[in-house]
Every structure is written in C-alpha cells, then in structure tokens.
Protein backbone atom coordinates (compact mmCIF):
# COMPACT_ATOMS: atom_id res chain seq x y z
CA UNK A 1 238.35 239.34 155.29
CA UNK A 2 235.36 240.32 153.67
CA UNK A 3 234.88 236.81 151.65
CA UNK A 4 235.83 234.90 154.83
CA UNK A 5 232.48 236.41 156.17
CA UNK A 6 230.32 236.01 152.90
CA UNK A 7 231.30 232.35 153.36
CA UNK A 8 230.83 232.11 157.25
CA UNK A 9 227.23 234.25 156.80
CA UNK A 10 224.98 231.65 155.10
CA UNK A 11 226.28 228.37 157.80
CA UNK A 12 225.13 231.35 160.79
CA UNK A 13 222.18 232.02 159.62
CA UNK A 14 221.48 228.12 158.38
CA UNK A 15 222.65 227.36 162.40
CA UNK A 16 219.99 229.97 163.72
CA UNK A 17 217.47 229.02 161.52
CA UNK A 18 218.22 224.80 162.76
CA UNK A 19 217.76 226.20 166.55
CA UNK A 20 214.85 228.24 165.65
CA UNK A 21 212.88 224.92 164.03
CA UNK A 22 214.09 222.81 167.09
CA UNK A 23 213.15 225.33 169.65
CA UNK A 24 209.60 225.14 167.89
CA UNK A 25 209.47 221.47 167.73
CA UNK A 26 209.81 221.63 163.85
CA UNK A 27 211.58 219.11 161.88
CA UNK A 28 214.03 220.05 159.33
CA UNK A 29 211.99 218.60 156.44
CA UNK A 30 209.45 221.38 157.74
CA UNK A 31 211.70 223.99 157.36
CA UNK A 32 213.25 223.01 154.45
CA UNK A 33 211.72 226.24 152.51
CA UNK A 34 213.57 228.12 154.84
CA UNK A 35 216.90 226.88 154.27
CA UNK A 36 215.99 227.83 150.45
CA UNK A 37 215.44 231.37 151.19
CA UNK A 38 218.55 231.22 153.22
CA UNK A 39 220.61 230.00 150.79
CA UNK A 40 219.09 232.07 147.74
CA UNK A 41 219.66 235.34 149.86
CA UNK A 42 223.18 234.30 150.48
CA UNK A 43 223.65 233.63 146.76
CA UNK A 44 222.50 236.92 146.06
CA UNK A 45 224.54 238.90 148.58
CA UNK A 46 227.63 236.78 147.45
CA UNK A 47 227.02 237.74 144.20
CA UNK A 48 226.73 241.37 144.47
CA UNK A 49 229.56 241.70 145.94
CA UNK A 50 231.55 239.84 143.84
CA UNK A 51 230.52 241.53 141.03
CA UNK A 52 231.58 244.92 143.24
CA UNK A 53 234.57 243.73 143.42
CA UNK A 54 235.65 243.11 139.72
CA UNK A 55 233.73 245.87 138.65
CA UNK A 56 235.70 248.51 141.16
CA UNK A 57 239.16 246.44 140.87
C-alpha cells in the first residue's frame, strides 16, 4: 500500500502543480523548475523510505 502511494504522490503533486501554472496563465516551460523540485522531493521521500524499509526488514 504504502509504495502504491510513493508512486501515485509525485504524478498528484506534478497534476496540482500543471493546474496551478494554467490557472496563472504560466506555460509549462515556465514552470519547469518546479517540476524539478517536485520530482527531487519525491526522489528523496522515495528514498527514505526505502531505505526504512530494508533497514527495519
């Protein structure tokens, strides 16, 4: 369950971040540097938890 969401987390919050740059009249190649910080906070999460889970296993 808990990897289903890690996986599911970073397309939600690249979705809300899309509709937040549209609702502003931004284009995506604007927000590009957002999508960046999306995805390297979702690479960190997924990591840290993945290393939780081998380390308590």
């Amino acid at each position: 369950m808990l990897l289903r969401l890690l996986f599911i987390l970073p397309v939600v919050m690249c979705l809300i971040w899309w509709w937040y740059l549209k609702q502003h009249n931004y284009t995506a190649k604007q927000g590009i540097k957002g999508f960046a910080y999306i995805i390297a906070f979702n690479v960190f999460v997924i990591g840290f938890f993945t290393l939780m889970i081998h380390i308590t296993d």
